[in-house]
N, C-alpha and C. Protein backbone atom coordinates (compact mmCIF):
# COMPACT_ATOMS: atom_id res chain seq x y z
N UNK A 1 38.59 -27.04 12.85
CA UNK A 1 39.17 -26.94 14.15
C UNK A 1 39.58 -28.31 14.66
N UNK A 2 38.65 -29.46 14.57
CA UNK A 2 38.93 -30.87 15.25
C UNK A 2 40.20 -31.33 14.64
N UNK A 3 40.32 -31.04 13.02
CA UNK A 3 41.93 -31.34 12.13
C UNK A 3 42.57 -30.83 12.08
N UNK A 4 42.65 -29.67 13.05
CA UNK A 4 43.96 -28.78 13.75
C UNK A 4 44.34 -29.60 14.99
N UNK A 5 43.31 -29.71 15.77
CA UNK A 5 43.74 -30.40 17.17
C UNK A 5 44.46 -31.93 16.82
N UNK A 6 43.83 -32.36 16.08
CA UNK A 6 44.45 -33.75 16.18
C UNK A 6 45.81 -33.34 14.49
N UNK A 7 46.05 -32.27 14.63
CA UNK A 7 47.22 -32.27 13.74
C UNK A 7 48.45 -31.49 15.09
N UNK A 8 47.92 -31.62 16.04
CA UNK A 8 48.93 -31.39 17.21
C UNK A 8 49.19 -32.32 18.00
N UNK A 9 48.09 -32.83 18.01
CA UNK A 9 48.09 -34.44 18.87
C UNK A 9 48.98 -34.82 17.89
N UNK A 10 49.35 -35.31 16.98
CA UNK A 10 49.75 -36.35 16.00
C UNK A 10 50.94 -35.93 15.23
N UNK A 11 51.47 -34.17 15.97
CA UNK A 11 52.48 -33.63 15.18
C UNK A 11 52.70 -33.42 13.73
N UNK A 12 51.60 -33.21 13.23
CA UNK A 12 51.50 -32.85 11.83
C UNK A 12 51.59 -31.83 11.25
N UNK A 13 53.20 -31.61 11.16
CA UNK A 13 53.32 -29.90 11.05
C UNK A 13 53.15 -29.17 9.64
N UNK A 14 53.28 -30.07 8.64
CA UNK A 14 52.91 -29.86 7.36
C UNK A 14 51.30 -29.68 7.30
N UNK A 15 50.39 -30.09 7.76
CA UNK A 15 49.22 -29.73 8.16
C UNK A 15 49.27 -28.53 8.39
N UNK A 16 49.28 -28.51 9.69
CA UNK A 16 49.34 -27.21 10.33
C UNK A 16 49.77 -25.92 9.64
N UNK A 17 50.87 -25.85 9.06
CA UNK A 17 50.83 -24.86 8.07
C UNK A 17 50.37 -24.58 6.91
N UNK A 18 49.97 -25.82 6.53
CA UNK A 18 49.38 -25.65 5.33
C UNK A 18 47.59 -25.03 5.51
N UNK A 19 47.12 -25.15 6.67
CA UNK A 19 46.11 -25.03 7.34
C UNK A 19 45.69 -23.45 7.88
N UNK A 20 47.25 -22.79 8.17
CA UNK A 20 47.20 -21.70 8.45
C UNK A 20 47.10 -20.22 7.53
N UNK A 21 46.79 -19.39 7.04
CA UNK A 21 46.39 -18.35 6.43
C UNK A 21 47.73 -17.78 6.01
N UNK A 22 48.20 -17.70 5.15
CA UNK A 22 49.14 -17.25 4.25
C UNK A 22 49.91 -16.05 4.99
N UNK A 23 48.72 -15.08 5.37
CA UNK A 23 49.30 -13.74 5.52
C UNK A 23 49.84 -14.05 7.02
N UNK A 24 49.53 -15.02 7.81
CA UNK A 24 49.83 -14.98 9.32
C UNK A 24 50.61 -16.24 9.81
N UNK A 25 50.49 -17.23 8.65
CA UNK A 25 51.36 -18.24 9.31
C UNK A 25 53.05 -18.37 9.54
N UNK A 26 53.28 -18.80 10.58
CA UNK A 26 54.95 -18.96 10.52
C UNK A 26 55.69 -19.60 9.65
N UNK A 27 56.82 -19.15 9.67
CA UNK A 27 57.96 -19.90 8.05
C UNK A 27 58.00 -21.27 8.65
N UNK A 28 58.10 -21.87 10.00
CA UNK A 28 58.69 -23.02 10.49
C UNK A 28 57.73 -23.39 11.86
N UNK A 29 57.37 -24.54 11.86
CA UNK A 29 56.78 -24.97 13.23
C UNK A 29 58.08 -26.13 13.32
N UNK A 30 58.51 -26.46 14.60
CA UNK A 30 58.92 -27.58 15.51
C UNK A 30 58.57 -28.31 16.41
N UNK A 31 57.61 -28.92 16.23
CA UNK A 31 56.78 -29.97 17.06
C UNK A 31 57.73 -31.06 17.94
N UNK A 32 58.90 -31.06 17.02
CA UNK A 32 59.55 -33.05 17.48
C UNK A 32 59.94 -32.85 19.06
N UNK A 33 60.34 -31.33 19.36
CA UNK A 33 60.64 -31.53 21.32
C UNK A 33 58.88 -31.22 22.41
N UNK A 34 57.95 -31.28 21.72
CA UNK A 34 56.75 -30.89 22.20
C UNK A 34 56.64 -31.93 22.90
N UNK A 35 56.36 -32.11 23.86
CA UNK A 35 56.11 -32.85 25.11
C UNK A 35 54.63 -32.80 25.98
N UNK A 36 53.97 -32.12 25.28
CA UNK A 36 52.64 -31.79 25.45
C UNK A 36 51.67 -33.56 25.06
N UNK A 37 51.13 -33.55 25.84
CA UNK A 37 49.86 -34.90 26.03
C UNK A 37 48.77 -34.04 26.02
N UNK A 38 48.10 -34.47 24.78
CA UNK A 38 46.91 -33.86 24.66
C UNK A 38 45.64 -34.68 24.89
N UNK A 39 44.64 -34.20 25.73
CA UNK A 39 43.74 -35.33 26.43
C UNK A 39 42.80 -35.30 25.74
N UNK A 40 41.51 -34.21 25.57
CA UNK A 40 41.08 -33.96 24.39
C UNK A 40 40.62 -32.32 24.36
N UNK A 41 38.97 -32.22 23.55
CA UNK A 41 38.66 -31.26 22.51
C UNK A 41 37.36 -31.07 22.63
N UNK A 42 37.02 -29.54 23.19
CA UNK A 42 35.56 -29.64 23.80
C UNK A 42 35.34 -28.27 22.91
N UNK A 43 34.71 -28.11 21.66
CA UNK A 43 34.12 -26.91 20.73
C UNK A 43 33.06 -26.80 21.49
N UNK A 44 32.78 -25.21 21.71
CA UNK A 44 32.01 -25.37 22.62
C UNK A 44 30.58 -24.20 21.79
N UNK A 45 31.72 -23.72 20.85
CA UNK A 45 30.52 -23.09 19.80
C UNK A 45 31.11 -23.01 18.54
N UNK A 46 30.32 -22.60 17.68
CA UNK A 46 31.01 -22.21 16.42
C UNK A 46 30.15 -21.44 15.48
N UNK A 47 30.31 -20.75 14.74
CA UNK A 47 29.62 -19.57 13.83
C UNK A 47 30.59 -19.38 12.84
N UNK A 48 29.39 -20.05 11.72
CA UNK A 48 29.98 -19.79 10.28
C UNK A 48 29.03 -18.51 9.49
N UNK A 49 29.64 -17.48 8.58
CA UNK A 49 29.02 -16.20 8.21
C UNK A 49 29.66 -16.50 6.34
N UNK A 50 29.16 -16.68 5.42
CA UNK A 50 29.70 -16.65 4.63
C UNK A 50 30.64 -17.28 4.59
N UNK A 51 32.18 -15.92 4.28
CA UNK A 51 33.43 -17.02 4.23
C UNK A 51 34.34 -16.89 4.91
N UNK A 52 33.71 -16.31 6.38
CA UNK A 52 34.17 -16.28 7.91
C UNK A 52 33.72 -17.62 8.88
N UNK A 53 34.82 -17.59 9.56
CA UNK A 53 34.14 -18.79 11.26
C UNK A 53 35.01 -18.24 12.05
N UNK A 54 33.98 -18.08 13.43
CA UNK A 54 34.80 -18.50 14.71
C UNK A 54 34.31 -19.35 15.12
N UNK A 55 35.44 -20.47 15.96
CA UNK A 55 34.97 -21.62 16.78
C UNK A 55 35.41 -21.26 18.32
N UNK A 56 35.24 -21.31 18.81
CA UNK A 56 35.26 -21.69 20.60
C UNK A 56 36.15 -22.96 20.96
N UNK A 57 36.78 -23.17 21.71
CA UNK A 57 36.78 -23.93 22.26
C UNK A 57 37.92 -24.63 23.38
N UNK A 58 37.57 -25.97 23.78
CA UNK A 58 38.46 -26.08 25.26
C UNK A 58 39.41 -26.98 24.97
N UNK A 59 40.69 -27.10 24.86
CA UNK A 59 41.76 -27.95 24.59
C UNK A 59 41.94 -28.50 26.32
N UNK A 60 42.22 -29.63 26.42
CA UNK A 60 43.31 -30.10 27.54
C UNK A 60 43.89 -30.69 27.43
N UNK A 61 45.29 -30.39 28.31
CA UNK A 61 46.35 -31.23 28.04
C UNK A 61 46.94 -31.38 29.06
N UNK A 62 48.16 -32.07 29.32
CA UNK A 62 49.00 -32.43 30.38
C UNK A 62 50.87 -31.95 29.83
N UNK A 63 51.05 -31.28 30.54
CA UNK A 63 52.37 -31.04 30.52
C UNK A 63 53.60 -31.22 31.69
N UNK A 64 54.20 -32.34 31.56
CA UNK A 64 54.84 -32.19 32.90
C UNK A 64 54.31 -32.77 34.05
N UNK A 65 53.31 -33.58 33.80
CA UNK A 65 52.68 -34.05 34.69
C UNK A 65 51.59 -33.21 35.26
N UNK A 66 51.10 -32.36 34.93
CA UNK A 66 50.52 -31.18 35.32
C UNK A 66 49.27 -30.98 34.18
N UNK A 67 48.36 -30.90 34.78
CA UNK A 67 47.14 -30.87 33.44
C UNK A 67 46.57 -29.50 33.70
N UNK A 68 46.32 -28.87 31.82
CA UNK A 68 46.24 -27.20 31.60
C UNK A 68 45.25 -27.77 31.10
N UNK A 69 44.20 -26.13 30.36
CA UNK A 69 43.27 -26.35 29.15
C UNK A 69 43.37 -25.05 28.90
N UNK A 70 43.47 -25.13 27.07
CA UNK A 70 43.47 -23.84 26.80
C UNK A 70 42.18 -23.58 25.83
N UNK A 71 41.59 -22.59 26.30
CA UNK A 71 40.39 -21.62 26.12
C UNK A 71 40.70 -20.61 24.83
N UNK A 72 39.79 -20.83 23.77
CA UNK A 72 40.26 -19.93 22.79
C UNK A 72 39.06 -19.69 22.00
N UNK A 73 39.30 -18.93 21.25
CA UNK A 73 38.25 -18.38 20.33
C UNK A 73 39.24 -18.29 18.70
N UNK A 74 39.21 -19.02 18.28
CA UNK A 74 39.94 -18.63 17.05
C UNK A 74 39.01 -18.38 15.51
N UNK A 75 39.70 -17.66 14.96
CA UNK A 75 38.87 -16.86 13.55
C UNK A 75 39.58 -17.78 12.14
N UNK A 76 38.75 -18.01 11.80
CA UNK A 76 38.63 -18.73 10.37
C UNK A 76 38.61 -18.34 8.97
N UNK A 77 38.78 -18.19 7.71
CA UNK A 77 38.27 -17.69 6.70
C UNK A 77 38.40 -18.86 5.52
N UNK A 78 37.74 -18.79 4.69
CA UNK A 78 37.21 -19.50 3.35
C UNK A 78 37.90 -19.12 2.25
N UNK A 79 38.98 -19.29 1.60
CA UNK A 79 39.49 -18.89 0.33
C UNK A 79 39.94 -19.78 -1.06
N UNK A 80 38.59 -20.23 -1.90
CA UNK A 80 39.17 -20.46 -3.30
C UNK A 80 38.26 -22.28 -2.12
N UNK A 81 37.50 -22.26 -1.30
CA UNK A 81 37.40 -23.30 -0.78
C UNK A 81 37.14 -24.09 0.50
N UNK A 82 38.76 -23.79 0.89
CA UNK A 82 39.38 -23.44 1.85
C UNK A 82 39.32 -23.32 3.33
N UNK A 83 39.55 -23.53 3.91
CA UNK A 83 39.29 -22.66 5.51
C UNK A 83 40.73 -22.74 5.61
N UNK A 84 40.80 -21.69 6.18
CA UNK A 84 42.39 -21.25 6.83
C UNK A 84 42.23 -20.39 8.07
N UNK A 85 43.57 -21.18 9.27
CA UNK A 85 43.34 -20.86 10.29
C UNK A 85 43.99 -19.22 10.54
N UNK A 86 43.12 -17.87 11.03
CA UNK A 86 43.92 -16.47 10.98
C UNK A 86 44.61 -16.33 12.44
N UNK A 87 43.79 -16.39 13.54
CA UNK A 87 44.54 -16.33 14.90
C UNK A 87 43.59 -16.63 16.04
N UNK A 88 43.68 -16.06 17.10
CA UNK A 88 42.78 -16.92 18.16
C UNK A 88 43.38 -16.32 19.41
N UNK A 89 42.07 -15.95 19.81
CA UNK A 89 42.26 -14.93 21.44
C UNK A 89 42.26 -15.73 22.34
N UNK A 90 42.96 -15.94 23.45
CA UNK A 90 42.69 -16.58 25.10
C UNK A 90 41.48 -16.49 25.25
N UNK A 91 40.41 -17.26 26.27
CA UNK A 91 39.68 -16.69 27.05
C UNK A 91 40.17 -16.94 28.63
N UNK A 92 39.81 -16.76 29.41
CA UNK A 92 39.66 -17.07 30.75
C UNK A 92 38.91 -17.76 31.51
């Protein structure tokens, strides 16, 4: 999860997909107009099961002059190694 966040901080889109789960990732990310300031990265749990994880956790950022944080729960899996990112619910 922390080498996802700082592969957004740092626009690392070859990361990022390469990071993401085969069956769910997109053909194309475009980072270069992202304008997003990312402040930081608060995991706030995490649970590994075998060759499952979910992590928790609190992103913040600034957009626009305007500071968000996004709340998520995202699901993990283990393949041949691996962790690959599958998807990730809002919280509130």
């Amino acid at each position: 999860m922390r080498s996802r966040y700082s592969a957004y901080v740092l626009q690392l889109e070859s990361y990022l997909l390469a990071t993401w789960h085969p069956d769910c990732r997109p053909a194309m990310l475009d980072l270069s107009q992202d304008r997003t300031q990312w402040l930081g990265l608060k995991v706030k749990h995490g649970l590994e099961t075998d060759d499952a994880a979910t992590v928790e956790f609190v992103a913040r950022y600034k957009l626009n002059g305007r500071a968000y944080q996004l709340h998520e729960v995202s699901r993990f899996v283990r393949e041949h190694g691996r962790w690959f990112y599958l998807d990730g619910k809002f919280q509130e």
